[in-house]
PDB file of N, CA and C in Angstrom:
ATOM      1  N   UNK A   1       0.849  -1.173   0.000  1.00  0.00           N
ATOM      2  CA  UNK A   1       0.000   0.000   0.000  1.00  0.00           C
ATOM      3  C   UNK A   1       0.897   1.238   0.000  1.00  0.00           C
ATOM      4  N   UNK A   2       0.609   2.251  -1.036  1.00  0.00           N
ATOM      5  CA  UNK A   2       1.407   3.236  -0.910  1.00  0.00           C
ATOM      6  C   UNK A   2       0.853   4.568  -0.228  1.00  0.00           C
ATOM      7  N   UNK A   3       1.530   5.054   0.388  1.00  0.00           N
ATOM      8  CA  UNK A   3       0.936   6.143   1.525  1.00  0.00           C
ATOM      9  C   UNK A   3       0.699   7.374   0.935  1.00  0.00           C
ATOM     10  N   UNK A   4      -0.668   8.217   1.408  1.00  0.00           N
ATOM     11  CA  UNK A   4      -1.092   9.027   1.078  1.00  0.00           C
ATOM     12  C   UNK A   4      -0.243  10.202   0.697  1.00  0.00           C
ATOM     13  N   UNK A   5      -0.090  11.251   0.026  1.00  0.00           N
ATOM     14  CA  UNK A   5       0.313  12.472  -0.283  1.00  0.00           C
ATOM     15  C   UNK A   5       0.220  13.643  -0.075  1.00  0.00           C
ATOM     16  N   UNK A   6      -1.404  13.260  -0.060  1.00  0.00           N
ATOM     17  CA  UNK A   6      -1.664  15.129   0.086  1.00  0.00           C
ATOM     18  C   UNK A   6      -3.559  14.438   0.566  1.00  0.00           C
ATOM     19  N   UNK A   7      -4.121  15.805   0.745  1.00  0.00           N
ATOM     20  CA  UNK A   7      -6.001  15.110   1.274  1.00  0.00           C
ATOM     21  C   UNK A   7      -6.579  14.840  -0.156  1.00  0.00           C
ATOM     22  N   UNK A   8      -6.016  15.397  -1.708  1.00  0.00           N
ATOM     23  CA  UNK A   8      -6.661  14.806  -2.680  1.00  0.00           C
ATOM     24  C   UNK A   8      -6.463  13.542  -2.439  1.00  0.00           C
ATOM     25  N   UNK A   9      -5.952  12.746  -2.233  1.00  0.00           N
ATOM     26  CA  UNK A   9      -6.114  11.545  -2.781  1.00  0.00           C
ATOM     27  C   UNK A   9      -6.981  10.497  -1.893  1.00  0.00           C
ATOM     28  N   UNK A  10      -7.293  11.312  -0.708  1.00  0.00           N
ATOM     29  CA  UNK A  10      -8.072  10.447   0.208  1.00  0.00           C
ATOM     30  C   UNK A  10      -9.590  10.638  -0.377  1.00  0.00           C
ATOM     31  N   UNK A  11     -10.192   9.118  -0.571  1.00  0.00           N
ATOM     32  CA  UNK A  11     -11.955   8.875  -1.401  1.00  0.00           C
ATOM     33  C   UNK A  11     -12.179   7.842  -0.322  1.00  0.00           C
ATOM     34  N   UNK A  12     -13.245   8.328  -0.010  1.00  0.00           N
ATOM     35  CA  UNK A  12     -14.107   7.154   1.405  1.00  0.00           C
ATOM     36  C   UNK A  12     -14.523   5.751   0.371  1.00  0.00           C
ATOM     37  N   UNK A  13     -14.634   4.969   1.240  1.00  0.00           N
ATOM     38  CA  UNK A  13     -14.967   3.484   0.537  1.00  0.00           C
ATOM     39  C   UNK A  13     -15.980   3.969  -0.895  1.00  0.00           C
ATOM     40  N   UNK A  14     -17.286   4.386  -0.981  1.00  0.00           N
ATOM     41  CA  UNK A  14     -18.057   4.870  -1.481  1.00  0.00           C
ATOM     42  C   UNK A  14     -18.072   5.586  -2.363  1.00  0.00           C
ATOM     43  N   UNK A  15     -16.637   6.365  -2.885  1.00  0.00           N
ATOM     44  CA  UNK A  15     -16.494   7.104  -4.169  1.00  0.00           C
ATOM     45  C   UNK A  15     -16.411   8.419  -3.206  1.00  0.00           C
ATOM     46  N   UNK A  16     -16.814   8.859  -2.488  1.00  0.00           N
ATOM     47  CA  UNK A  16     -17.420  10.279  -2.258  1.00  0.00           C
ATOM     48  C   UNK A  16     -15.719  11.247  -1.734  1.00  0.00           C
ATOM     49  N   UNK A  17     -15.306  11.984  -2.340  1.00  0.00           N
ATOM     50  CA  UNK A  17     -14.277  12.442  -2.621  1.00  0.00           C
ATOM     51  C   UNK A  17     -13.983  13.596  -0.753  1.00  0.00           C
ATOM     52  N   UNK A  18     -12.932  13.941  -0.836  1.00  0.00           N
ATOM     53  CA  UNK A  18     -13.024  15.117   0.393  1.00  0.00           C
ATOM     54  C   UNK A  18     -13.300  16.272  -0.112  1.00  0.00           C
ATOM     55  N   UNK A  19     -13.167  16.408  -1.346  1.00  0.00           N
ATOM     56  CA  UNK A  19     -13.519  17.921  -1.899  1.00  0.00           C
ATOM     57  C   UNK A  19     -15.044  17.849  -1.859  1.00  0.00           C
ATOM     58  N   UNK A  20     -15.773  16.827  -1.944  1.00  0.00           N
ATOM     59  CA  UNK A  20     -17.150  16.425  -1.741  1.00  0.00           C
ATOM     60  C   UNK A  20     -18.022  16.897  -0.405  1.00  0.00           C
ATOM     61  N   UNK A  21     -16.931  16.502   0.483  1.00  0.00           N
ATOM     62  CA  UNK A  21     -17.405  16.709   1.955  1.00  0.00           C
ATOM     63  C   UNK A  21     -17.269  17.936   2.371  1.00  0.00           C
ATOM     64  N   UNK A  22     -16.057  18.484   2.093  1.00  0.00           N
ATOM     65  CA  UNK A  22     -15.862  20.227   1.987  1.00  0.00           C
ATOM     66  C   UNK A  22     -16.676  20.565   1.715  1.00  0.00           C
ATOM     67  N   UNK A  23     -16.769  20.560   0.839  1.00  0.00           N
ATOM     68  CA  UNK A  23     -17.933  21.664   0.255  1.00  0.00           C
ATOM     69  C   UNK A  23     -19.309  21.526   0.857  1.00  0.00           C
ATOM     70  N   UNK A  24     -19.537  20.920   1.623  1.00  0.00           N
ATOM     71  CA  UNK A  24     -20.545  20.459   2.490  1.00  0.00           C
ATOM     72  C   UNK A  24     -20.562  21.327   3.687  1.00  0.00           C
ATOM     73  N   UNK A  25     -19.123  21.490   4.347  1.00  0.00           N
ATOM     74  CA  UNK A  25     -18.915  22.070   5.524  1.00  0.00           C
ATOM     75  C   UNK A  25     -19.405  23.689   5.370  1.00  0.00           C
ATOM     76  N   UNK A  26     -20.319  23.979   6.490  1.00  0.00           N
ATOM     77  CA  UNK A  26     -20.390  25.939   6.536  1.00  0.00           C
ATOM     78  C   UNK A  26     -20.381  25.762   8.047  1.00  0.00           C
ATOM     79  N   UNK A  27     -20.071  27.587   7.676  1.00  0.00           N
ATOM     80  CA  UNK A  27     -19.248  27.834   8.905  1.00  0.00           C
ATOM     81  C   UNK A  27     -20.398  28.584   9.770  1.00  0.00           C
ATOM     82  N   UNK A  28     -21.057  28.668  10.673  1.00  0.00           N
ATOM     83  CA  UNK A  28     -22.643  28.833  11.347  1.00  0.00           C
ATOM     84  C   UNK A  28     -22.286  28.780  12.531  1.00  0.00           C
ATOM     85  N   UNK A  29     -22.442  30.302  13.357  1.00  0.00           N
ATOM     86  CA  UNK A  29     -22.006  30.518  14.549  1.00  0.00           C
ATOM     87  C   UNK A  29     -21.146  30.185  14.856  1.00  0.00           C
ATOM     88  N   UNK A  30     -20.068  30.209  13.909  1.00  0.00           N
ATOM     89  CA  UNK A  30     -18.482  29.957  14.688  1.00  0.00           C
ATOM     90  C   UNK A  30     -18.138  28.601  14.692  1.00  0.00           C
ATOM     91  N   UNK A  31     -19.148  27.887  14.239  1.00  0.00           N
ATOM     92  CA  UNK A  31     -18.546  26.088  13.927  1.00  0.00           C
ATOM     93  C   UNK A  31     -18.366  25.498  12.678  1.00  0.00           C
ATOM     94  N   UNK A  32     -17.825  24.690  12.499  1.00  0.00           N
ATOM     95  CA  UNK A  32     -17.833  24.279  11.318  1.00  0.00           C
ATOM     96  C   UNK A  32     -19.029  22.765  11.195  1.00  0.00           C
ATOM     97  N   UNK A  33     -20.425  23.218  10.439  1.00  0.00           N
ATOM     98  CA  UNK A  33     -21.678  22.083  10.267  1.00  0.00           C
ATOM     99  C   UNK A  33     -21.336  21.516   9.302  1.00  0.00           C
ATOM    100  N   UNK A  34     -22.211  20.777   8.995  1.00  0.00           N
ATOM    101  CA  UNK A  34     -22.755  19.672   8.282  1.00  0.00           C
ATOM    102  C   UNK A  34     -24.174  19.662   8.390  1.00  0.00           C
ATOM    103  N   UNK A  35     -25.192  20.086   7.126  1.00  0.00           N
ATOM    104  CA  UNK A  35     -26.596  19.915   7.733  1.00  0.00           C
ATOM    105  C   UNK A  35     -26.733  18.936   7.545  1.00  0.00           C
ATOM    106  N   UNK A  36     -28.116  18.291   8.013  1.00  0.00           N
ATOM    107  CA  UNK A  36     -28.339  17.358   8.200  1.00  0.00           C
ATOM    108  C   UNK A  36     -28.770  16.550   7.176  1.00  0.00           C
ATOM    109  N   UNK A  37     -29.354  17.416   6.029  1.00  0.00           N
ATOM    110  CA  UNK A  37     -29.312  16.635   4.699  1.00  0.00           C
ATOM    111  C   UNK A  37     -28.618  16.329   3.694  1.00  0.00           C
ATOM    112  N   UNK A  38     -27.457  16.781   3.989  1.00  0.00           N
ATOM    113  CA  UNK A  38     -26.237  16.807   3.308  1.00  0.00           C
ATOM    114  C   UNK A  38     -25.541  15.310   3.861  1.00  0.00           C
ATOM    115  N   UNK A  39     -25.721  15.424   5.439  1.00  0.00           N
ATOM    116  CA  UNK A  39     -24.864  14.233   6.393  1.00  0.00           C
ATOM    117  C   UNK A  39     -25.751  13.140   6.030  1.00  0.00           C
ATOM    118  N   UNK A  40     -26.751  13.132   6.051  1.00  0.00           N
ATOM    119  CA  UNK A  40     -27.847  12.097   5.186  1.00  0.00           C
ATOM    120  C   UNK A  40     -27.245  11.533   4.072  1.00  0.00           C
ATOM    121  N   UNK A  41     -27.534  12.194   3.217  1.00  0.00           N
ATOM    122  CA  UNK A  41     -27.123  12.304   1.935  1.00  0.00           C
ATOM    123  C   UNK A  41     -25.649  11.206   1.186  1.00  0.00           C
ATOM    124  N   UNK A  42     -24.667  11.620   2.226  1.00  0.00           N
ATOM    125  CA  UNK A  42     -23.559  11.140   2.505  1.00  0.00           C
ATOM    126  C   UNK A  42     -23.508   9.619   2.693  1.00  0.00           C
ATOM    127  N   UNK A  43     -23.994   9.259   4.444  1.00  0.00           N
ATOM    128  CA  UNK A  43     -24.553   7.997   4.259  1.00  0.00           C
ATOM    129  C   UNK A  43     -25.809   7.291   3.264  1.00  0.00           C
ATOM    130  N   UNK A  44     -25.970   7.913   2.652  1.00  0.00           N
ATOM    131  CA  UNK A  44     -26.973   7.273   1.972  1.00  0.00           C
ATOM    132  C   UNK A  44     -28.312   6.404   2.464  1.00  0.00           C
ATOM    133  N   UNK A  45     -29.149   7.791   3.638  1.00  0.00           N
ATOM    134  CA  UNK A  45     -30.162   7.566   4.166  1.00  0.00           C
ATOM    135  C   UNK A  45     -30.976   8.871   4.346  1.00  0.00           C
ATOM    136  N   UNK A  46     -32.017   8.436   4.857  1.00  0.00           N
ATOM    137  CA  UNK A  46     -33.087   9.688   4.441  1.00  0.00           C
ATOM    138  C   UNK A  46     -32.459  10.751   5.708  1.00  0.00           C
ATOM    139  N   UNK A  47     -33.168  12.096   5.662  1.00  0.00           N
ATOM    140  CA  UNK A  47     -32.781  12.908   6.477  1.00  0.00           C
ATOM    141  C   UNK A  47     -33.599  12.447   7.346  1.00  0.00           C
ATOM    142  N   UNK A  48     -34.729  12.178   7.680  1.00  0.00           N
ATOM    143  CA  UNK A  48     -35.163  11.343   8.615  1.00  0.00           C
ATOM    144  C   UNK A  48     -34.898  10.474   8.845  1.00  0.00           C
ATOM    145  N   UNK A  49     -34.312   9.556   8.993  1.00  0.00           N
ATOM    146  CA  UNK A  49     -33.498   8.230   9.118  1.00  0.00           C
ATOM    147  C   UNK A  49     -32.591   8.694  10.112  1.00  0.00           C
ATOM    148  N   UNK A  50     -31.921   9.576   9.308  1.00  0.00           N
ATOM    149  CA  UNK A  50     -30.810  10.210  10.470  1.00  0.00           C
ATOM    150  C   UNK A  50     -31.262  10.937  11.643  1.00  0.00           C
ATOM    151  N   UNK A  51     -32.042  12.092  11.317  1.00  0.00           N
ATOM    152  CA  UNK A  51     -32.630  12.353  13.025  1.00  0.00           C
ATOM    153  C   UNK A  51     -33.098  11.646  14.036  1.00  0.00           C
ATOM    154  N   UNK A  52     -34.092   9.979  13.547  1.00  0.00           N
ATOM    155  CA  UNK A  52     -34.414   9.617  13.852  1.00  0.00           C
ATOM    156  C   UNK A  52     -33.412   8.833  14.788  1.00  0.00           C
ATOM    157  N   UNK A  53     -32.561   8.125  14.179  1.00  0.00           N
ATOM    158  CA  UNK A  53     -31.178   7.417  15.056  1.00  0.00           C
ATOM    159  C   UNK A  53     -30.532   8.354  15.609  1.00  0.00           C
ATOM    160  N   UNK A  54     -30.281   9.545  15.573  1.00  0.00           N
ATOM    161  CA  UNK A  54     -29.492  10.588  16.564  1.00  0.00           C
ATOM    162  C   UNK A  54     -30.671  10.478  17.663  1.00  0.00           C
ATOM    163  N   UNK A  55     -31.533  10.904  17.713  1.00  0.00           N
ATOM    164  CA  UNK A  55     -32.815  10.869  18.069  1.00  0.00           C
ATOM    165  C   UNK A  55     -32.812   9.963  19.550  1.00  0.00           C
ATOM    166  N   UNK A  56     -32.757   8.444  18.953  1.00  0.00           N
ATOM    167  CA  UNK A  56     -33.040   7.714  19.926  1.00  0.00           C
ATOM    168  C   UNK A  56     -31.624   7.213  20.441  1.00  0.00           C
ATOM    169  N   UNK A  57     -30.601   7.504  19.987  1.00  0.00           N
ATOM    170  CA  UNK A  57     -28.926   7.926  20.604  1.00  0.00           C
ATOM    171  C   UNK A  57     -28.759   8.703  21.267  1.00  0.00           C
ATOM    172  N   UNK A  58     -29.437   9.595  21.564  1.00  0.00           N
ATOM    173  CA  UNK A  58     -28.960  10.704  22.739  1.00  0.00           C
ATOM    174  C   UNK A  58     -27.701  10.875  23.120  1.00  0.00           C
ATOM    175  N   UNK A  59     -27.821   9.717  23.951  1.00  0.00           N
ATOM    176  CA  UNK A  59     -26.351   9.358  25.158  1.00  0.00           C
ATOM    177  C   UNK A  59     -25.170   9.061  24.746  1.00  0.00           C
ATOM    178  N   UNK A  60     -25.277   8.300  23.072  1.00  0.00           N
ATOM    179  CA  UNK A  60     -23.709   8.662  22.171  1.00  0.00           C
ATOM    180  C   UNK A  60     -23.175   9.738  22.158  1.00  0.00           C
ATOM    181  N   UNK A  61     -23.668  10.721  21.627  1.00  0.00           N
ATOM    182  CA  UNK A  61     -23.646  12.197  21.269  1.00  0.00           C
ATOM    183  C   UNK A  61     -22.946  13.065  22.176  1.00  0.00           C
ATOM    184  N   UNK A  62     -21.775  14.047  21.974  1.00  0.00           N
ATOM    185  CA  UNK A  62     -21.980  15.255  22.938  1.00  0.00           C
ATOM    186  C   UNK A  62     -23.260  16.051  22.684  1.00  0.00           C
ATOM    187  N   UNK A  63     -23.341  16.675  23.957  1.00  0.00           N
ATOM    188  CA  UNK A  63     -24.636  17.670  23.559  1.00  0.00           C
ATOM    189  C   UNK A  63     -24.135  19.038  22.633  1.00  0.00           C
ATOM    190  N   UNK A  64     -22.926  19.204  22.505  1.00  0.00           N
ATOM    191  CA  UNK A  64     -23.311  20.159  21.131  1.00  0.00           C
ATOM    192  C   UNK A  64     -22.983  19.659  20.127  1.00  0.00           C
ATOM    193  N   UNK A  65     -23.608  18.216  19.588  1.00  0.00           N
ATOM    194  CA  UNK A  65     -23.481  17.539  18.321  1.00  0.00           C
ATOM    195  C   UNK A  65     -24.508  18.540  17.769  1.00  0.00           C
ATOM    196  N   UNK A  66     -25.753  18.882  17.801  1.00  0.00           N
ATOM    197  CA  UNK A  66     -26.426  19.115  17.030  1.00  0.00           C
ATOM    198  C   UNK A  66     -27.395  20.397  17.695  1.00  0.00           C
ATOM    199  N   UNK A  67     -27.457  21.110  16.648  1.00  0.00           N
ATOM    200  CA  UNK A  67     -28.523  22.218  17.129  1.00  0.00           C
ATOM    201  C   UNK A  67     -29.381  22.456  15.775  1.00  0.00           C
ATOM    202  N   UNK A  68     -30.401  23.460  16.128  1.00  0.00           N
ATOM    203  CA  UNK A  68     -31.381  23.602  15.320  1.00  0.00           C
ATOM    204  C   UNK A  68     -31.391  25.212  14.681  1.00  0.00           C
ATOM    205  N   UNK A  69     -31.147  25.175  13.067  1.00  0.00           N
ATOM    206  CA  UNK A  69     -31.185  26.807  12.682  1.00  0.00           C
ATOM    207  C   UNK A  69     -32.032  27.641  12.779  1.00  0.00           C
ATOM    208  N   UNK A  70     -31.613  28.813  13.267  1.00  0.00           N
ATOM    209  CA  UNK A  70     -32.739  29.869  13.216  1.00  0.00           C
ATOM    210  C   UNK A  70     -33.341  30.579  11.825  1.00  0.00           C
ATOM    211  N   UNK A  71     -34.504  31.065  11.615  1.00  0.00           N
ATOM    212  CA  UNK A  71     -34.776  31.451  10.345  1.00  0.00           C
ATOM    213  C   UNK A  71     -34.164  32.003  10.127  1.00  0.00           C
ATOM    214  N   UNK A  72     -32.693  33.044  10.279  1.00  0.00           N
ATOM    215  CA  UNK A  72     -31.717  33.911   9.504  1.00  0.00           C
ATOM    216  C   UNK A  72     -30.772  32.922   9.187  1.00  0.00           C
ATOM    217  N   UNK A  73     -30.677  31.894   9.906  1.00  0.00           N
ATOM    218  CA  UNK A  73     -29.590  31.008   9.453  1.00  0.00           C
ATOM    219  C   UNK A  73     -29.998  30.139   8.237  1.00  0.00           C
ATOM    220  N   UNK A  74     -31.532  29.945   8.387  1.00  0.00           N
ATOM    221  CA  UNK A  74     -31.622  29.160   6.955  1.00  0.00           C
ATOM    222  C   UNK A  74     -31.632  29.690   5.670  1.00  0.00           C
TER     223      UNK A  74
END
């Protein structure tokens, strides 16, 4: 196996590139997100799917895994 170079060349099992995931990332009150239909999207499940298992995970989670946007933020 020859060792990585640089972050181009890193592709998740799935094809889905890091320039993929970047561009995903915004920057919202000072953090760097992932909405939730995008993080969906990614795994390849509904956006409900995913709230739903964060949902009933709670206790995995830190509590500032996830917050909810305000209408200026959307």
């Amino acid at each position: 196996m020859q060792p990585l170079h640089n972050k181009k060349d890193i592709i998740m099992s799935n094809d889905v590139s890091v320039e993929t995931i970047a561009g995903k990332i915004y920057l919202i009150r000072g953090m760097k997100v992932i909405l939730d239909a995008d993080l969906a999207e990614l795994y390849g499940v509904t956006t409900k799917a995913l709230n739903q298992a964060v949902t009933r995970n709670e206790q995995r989670f830190p509590p500032d895994f996830m917050f909810r946007l305000n209408i200026e933020e959307k």
